[in-house]
PDB file of N, CA and C in Angstrom:
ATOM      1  N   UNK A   1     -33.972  -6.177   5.333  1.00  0.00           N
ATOM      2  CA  UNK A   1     -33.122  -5.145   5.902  1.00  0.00           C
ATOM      3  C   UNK A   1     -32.849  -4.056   4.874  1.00  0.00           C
ATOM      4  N   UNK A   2     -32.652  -3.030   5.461  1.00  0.00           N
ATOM      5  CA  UNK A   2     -32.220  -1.828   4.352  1.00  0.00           C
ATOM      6  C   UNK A   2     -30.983  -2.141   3.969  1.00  0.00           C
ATOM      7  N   UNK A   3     -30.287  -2.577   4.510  1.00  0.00           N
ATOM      8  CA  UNK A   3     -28.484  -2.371   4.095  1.00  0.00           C
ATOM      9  C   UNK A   3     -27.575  -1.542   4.704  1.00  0.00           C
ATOM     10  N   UNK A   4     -28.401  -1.153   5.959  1.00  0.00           N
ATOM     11  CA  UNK A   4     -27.512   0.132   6.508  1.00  0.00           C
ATOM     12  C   UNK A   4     -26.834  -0.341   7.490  1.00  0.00           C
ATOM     13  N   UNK A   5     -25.767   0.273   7.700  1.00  0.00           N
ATOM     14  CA  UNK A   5     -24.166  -0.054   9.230  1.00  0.00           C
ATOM     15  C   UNK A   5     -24.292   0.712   9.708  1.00  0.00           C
ATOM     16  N   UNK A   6     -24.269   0.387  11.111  1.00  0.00           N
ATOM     17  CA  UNK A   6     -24.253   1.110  11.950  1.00  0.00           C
ATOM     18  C   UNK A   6     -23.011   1.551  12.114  1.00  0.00           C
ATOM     19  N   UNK A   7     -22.466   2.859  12.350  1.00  0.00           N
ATOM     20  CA  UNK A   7     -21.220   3.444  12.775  1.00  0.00           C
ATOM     21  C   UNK A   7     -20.683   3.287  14.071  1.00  0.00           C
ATOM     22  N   UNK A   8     -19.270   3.473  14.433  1.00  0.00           N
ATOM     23  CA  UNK A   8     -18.871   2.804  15.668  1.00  0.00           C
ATOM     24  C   UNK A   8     -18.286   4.296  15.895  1.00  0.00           C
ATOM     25  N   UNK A   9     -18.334   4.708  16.850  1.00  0.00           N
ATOM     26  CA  UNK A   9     -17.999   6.008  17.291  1.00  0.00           C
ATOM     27  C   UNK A   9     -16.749   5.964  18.242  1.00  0.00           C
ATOM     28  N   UNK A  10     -15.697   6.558  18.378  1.00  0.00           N
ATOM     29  CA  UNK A  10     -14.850   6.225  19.682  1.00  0.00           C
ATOM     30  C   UNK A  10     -15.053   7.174  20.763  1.00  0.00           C
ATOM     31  N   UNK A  11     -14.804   6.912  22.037  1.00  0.00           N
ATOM     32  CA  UNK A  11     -15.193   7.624  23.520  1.00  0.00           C
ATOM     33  C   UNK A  11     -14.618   9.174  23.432  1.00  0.00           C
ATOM     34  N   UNK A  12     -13.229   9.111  22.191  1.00  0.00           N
ATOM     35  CA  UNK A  12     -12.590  10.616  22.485  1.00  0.00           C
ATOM     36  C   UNK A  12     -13.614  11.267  21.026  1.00  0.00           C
ATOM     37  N   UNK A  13     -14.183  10.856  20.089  1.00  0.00           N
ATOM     38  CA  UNK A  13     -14.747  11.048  19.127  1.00  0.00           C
ATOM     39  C   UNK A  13     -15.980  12.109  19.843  1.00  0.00           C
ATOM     40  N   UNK A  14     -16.887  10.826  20.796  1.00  0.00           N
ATOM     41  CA  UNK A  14     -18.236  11.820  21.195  1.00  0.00           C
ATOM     42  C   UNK A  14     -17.891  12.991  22.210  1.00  0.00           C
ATOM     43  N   UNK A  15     -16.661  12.584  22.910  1.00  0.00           N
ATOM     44  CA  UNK A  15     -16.083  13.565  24.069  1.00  0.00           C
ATOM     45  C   UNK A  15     -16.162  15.154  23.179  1.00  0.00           C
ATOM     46  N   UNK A  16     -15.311  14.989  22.084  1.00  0.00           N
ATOM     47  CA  UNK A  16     -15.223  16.431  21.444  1.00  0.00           C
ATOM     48  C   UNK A  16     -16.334  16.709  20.727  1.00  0.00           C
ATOM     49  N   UNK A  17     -17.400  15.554  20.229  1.00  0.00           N
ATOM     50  CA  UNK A  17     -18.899  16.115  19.544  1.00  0.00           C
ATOM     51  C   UNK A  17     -19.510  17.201  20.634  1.00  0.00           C
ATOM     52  N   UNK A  18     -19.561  16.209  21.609  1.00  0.00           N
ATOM     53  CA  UNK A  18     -20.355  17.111  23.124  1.00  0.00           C
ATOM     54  C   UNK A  18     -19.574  18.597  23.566  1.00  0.00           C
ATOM     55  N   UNK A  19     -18.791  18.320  23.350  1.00  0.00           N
ATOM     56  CA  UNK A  19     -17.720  19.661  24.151  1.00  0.00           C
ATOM     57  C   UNK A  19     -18.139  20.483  23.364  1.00  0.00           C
ATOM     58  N   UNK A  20     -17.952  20.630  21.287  1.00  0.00           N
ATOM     59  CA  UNK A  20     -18.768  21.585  20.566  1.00  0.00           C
ATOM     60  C   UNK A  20     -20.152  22.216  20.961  1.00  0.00           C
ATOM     61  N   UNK A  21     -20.885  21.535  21.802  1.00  0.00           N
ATOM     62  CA  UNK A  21     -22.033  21.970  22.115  1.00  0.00           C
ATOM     63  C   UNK A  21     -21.744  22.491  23.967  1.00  0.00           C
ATOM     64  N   UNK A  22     -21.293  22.191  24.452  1.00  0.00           N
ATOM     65  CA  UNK A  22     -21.299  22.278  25.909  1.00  0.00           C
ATOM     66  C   UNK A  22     -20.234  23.668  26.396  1.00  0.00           C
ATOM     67  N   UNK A  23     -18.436  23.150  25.596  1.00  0.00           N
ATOM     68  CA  UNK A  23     -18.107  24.035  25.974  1.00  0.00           C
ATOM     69  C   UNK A  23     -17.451  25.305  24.928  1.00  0.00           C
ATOM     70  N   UNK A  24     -18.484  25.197  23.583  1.00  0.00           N
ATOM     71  CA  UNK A  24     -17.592  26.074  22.638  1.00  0.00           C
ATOM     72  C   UNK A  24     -19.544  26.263  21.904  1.00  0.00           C
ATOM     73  N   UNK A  25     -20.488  26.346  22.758  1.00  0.00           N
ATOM     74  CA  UNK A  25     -21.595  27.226  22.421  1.00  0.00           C
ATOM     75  C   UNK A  25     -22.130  26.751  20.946  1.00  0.00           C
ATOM     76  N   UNK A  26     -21.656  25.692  20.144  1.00  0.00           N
ATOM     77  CA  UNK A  26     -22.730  25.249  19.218  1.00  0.00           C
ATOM     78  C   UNK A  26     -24.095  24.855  19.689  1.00  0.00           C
ATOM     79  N   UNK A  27     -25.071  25.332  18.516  1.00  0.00           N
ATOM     80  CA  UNK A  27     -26.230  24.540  18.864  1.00  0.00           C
ATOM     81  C   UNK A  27     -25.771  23.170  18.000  1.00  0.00           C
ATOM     82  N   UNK A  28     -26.942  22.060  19.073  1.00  0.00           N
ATOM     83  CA  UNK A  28     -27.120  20.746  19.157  1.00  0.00           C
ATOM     84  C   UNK A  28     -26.912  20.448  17.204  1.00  0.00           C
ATOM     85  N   UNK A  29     -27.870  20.879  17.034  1.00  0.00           N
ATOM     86  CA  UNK A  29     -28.148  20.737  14.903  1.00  0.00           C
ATOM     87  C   UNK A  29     -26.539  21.483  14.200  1.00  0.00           C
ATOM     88  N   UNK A  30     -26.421  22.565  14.887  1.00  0.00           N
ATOM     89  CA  UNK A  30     -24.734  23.203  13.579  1.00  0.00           C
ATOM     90  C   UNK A  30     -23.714  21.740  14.641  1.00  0.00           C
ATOM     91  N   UNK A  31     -23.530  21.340  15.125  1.00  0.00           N
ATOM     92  CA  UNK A  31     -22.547  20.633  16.057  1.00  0.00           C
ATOM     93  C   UNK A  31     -22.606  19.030  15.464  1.00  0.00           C
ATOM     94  N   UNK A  32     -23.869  18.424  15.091  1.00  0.00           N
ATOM     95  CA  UNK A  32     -24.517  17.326  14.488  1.00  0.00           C
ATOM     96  C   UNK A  32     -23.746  17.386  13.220  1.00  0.00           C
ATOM     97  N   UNK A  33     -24.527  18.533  12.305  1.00  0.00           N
ATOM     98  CA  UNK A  33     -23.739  18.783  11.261  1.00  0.00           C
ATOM     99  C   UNK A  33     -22.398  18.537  10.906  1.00  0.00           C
ATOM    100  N   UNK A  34     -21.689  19.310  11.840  1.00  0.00           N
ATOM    101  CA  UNK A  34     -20.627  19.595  11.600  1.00  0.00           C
ATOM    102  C   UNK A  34     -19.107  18.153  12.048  1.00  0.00           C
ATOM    103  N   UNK A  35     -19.706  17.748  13.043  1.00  0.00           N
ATOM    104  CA  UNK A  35     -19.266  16.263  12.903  1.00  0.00           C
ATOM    105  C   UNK A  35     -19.674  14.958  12.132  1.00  0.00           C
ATOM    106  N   UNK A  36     -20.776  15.048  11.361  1.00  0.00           N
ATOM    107  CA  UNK A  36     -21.493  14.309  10.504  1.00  0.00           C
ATOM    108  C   UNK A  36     -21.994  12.936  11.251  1.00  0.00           C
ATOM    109  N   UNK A  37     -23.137  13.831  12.339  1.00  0.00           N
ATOM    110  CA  UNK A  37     -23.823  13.004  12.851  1.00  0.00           C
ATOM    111  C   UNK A  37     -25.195  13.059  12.956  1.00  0.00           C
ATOM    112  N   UNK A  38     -26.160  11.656  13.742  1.00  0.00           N
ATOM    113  CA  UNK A  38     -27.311  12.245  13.695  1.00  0.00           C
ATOM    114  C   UNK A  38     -28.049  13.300  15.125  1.00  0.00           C
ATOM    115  N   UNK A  39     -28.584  14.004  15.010  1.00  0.00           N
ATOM    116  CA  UNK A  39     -28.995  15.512  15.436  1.00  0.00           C
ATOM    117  C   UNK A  39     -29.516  14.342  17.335  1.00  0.00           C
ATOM    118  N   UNK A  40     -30.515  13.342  16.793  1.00  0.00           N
ATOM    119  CA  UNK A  40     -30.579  12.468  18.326  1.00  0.00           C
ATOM    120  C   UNK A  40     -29.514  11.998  18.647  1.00  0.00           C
ATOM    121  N   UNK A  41     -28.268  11.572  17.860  1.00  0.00           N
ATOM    122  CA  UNK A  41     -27.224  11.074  18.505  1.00  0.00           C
ATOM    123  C   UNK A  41     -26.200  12.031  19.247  1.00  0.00           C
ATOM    124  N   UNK A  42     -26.327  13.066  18.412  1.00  0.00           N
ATOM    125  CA  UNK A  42     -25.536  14.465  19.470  1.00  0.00           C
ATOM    126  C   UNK A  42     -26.394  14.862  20.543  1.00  0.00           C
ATOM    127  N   UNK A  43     -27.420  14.713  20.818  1.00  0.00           N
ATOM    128  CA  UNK A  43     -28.054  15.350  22.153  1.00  0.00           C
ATOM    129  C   UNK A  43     -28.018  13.890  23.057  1.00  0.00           C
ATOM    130  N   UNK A  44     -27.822  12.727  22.279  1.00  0.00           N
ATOM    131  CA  UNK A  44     -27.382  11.993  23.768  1.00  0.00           C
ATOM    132  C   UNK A  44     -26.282  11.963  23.951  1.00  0.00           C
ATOM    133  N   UNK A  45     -25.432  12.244  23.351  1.00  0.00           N
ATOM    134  CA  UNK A  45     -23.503  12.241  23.680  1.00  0.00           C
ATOM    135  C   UNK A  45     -23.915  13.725  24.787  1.00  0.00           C
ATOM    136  N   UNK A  46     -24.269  14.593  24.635  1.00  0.00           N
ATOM    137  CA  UNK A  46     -23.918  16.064  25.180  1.00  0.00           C
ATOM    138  C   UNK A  46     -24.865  15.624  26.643  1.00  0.00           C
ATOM    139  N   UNK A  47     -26.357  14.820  26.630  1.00  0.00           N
ATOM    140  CA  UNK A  47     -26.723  14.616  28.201  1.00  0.00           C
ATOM    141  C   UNK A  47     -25.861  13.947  28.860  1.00  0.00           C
ATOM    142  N   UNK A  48     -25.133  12.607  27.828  1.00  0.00           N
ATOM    143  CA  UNK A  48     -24.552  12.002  29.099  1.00  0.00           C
ATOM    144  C   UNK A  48     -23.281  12.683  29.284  1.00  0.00           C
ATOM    145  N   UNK A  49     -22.849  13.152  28.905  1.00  0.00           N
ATOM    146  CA  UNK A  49     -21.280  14.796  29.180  1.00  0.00           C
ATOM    147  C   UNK A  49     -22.063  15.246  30.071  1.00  0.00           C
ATOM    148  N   UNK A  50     -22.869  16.081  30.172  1.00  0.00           N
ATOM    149  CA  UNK A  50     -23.564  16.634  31.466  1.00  0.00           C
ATOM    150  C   UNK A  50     -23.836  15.991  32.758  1.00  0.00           C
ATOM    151  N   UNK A  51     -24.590  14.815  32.563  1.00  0.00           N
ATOM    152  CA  UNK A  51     -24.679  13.918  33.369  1.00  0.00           C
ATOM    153  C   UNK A  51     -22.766  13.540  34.339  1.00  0.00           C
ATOM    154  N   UNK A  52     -22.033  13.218  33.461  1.00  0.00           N
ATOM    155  CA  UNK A  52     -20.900  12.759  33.956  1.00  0.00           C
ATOM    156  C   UNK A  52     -20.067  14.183  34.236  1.00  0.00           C
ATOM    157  N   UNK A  53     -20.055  15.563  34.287  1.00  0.00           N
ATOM    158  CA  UNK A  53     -19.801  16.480  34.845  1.00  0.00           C
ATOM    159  C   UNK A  53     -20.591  16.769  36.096  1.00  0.00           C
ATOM    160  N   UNK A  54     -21.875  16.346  35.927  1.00  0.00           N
ATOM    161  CA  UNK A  54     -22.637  16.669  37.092  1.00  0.00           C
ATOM    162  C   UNK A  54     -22.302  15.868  38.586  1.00  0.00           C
ATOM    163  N   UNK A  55     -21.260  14.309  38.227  1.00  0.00           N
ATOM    164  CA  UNK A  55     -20.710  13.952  38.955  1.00  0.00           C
ATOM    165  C   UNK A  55     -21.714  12.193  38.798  1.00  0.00           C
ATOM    166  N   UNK A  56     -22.450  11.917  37.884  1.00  0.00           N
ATOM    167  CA  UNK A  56     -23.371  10.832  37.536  1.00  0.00           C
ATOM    168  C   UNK A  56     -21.932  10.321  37.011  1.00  0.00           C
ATOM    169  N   UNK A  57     -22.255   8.887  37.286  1.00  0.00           N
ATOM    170  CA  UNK A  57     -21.154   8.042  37.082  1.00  0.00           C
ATOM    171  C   UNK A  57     -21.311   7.081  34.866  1.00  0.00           C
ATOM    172  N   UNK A  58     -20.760   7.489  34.273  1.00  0.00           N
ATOM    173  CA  UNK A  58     -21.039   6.780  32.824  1.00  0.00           C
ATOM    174  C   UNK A  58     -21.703   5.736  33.103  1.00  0.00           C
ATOM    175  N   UNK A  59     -22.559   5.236  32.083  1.00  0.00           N
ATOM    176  CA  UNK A  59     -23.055   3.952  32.224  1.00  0.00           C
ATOM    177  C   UNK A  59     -21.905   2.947  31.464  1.00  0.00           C
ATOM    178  N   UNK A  60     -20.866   3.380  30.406  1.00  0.00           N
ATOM    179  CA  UNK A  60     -19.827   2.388  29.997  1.00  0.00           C
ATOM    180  C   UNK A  60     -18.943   3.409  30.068  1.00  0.00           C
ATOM    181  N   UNK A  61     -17.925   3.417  30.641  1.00  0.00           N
ATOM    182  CA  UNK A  61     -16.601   4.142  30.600  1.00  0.00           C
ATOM    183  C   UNK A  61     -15.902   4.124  29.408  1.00  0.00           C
ATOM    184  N   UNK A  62     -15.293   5.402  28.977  1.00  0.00           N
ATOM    185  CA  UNK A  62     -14.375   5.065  27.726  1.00  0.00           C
ATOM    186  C   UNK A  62     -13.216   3.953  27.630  1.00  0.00           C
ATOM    187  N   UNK A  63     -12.847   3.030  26.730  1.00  0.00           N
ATOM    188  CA  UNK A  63     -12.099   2.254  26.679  1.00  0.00           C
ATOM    189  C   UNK A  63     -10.527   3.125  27.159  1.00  0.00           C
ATOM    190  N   UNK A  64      -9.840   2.139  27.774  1.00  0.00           N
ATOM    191  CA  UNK A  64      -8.587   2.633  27.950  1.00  0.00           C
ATOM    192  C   UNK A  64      -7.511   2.699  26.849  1.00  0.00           C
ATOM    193  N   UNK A  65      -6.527   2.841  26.742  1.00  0.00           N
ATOM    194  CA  UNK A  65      -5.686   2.211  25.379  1.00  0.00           C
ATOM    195  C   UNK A  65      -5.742   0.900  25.362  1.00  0.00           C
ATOM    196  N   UNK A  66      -5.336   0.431  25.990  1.00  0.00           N
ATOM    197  CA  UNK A  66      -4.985  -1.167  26.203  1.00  0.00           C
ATOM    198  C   UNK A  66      -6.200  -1.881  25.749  1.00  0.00           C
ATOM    199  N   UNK A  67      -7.141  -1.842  26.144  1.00  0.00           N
ATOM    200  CA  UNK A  67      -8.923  -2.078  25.895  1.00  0.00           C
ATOM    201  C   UNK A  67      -8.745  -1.968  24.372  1.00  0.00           C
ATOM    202  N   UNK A  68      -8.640  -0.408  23.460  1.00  0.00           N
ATOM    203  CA  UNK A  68      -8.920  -0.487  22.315  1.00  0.00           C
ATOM    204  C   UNK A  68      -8.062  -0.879  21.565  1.00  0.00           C
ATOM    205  N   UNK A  69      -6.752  -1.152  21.892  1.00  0.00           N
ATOM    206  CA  UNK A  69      -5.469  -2.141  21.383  1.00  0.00           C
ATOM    207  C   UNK A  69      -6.035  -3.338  21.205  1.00  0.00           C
ATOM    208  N   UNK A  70      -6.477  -4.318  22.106  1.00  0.00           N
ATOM    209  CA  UNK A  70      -6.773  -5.843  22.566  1.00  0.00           C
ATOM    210  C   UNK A  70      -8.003  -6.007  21.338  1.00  0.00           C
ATOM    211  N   UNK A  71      -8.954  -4.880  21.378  1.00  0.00           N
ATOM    212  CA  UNK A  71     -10.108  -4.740  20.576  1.00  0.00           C
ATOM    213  C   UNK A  71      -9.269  -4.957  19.079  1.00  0.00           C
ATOM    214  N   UNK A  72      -8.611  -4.437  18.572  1.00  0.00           N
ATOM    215  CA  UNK A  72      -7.872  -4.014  16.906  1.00  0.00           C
ATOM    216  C   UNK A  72      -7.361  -5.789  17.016  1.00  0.00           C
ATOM    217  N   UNK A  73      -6.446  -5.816  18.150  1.00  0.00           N
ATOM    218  CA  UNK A  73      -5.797  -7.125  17.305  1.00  0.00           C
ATOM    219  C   UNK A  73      -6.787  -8.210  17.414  1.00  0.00           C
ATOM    220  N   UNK A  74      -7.918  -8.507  18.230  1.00  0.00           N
ATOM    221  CA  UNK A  74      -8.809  -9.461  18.156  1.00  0.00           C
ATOM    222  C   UNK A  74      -9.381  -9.335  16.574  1.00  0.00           C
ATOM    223  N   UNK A  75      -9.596  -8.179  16.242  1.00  0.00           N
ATOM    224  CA  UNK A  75     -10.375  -8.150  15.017  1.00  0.00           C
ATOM    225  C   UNK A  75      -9.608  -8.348  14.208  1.00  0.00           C
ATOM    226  N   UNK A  76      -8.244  -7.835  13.831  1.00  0.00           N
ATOM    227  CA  UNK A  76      -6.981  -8.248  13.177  1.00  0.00           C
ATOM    228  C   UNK A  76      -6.680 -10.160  13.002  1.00  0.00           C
ATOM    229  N   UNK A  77      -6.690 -10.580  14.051  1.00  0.00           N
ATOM    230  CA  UNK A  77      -6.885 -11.794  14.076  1.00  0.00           C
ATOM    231  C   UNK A  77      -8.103 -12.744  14.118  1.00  0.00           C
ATOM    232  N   UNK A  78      -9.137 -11.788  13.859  1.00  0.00           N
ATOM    233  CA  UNK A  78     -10.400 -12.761  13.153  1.00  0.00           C
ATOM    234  C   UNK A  78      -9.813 -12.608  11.986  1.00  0.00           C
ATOM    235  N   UNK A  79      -9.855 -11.203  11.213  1.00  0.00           N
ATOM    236  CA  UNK A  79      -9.735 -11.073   9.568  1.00  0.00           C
ATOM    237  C   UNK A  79      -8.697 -12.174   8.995  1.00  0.00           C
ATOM    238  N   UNK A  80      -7.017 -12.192  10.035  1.00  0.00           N
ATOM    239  CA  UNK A  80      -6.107 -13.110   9.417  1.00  0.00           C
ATOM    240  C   UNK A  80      -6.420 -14.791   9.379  1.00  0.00           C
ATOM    241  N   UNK A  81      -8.022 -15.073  10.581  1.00  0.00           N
ATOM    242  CA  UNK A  81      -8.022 -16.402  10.701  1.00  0.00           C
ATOM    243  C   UNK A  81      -8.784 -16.650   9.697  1.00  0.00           C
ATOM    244  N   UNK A  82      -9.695 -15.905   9.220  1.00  0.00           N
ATOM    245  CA  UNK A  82     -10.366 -16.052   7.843  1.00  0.00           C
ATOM    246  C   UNK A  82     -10.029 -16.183   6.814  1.00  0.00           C
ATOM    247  N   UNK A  83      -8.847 -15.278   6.430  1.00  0.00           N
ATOM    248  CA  UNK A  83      -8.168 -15.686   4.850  1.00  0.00           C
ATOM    249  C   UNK A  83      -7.667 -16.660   5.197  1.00  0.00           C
ATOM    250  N   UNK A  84      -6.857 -17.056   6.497  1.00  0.00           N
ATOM    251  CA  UNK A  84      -5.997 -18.515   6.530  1.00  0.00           C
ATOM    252  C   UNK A  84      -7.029 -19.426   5.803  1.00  0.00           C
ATOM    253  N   UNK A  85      -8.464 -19.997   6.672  1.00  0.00           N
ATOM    254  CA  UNK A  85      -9.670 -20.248   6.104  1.00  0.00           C
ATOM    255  C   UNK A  85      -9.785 -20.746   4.584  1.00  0.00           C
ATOM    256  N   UNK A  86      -9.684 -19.491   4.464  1.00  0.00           N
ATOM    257  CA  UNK A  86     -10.126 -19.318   2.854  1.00  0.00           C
ATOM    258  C   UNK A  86      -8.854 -19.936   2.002  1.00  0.00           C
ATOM    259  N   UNK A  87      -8.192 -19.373   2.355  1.00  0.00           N
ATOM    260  CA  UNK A  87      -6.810 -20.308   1.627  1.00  0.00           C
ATOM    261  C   UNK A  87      -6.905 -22.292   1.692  1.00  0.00           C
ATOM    262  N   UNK A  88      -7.397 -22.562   3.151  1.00  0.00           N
ATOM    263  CA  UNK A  88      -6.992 -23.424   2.953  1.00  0.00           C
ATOM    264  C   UNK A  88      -7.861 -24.440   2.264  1.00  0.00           C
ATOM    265  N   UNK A  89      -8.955 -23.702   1.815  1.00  0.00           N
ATOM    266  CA  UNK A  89     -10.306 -24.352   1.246  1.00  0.00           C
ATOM    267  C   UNK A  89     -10.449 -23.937  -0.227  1.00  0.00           C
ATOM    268  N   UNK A  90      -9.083 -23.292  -0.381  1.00  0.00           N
ATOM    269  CA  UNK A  90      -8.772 -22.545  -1.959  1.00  0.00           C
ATOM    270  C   UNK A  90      -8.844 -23.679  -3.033  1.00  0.00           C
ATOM    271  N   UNK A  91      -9.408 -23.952  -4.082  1.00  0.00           N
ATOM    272  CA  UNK A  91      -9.748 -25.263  -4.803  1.00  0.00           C
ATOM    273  C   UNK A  91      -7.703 -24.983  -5.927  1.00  0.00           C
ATOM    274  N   UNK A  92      -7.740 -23.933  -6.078  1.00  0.00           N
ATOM    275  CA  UNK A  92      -6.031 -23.963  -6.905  1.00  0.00           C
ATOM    276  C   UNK A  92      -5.222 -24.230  -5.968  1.00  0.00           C
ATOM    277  N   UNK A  93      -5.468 -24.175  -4.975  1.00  0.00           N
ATOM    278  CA  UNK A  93      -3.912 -24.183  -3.945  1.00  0.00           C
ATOM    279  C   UNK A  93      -4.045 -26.090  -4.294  1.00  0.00           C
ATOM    280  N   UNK A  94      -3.312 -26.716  -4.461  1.00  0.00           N
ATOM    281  CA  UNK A  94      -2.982 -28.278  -4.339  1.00  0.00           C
ATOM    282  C   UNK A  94      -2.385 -28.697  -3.815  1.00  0.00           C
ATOM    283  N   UNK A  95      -1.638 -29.660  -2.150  1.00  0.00           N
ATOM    284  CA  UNK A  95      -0.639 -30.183  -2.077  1.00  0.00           C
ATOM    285  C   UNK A  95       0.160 -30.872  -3.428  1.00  0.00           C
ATOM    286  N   UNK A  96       1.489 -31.079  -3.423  1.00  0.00           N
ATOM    287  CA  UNK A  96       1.800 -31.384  -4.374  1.00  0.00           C
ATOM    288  C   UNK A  96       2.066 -33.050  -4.234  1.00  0.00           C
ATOM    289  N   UNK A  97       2.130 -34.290  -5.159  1.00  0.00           N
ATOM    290  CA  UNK A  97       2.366 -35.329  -5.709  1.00  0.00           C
ATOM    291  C   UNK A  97       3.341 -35.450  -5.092  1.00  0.00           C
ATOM    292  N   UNK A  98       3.473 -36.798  -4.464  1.00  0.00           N
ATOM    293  CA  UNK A  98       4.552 -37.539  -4.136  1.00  0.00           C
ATOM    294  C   UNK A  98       5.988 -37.001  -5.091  1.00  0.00           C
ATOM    295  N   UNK A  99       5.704 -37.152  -6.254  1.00  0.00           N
ATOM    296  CA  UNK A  99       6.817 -37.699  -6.960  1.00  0.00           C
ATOM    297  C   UNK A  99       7.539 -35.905  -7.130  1.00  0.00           C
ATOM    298  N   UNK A 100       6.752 -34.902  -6.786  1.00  0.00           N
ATOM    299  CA  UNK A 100       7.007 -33.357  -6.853  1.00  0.00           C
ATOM    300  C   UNK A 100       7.551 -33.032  -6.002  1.00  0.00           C
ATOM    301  N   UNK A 101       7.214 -33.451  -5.106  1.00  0.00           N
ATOM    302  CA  UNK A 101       7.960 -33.193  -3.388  1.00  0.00           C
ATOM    303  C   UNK A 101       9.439 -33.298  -2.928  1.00  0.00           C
ATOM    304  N   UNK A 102       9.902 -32.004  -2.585  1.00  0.00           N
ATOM    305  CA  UNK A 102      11.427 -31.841  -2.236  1.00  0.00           C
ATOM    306  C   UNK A 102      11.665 -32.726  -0.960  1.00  0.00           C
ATOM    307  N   UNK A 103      13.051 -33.208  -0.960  1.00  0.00           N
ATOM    308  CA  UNK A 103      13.204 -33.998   0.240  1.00  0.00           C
ATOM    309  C   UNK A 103      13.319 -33.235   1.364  1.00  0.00           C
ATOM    310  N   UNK A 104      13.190 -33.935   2.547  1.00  0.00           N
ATOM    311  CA  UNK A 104      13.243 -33.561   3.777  1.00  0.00           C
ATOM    312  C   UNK A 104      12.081 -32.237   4.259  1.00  0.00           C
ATOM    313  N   UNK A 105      12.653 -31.405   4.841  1.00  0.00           N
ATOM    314  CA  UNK A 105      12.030 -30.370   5.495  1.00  0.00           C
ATOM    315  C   UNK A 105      11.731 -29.148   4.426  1.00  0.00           C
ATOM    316  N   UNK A 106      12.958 -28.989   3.235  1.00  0.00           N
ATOM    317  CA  UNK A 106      12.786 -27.436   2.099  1.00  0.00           C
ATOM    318  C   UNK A 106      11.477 -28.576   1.858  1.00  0.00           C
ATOM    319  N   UNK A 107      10.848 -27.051   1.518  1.00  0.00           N
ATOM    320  CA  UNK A 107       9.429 -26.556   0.764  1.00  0.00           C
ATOM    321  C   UNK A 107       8.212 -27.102   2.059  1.00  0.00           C
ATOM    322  N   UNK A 108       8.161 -27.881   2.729  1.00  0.00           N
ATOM    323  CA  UNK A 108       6.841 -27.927   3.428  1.00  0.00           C
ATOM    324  C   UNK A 108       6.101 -27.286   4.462  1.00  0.00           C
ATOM    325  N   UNK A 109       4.594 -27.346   4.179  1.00  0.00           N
ATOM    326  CA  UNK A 109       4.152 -25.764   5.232  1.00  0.00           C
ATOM    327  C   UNK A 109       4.366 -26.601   6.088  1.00  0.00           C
ATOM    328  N   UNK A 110       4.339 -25.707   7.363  1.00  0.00           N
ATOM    329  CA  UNK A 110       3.941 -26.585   8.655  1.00  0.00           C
ATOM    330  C   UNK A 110       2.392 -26.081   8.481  1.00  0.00           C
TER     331      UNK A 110
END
């Protein structure tokens, strides 16, 4: 593999790439540029804007809020289930010795 990531674009992100070209007269290449994208990826954001003005229905609709909310904390809560993970497979972290151990309930994780 080269090493390269792919970028994640959001629905209001390509909405205003396309509009630079559609309704404020950039060409396709100064509009690419100028959002720091690639020159094929702005001419398919701006067909399917056309397409979906023309009354063609999106092939994926933009996420709603709620959609890209649910999206953040899923990923939020992979990242937090991972360090939990990692912590608990941490070789310094030690339960402690019988004889170290506070009585009752102070000090123990659940």
């Amino acid at each position: 593999m080269t090493g390269r990531n792919r970028r994640n674009f959001s629905a209001e992100f390509r909405l205003e790439a396309a509009q630079l070209v559609l309704d404020q007269h950039y060409t396709v290449a100064a509009a690419a540029t100028a959002m720091n994208v690639g020159k094929s990826t702005m001419d398919k954001w701006v067909r399917q804007l056309k397409e979906e003005r023309g009354g063609k229905s999106p092939i994926a609709s933009p996420m709603t809020a709620e959609q890209i909310e649910i999206r953040e904390l899923k990923k939020r809560l992979q990242r937090v289930e991972m360090e939990r993970d990692r912590l608990k497979n941490c070789p310094w972290v030690k339960p402690r010795p019988e004889s170290q151990k506070l009585p009752g309930k102070v000090g123990r994780l659940i």
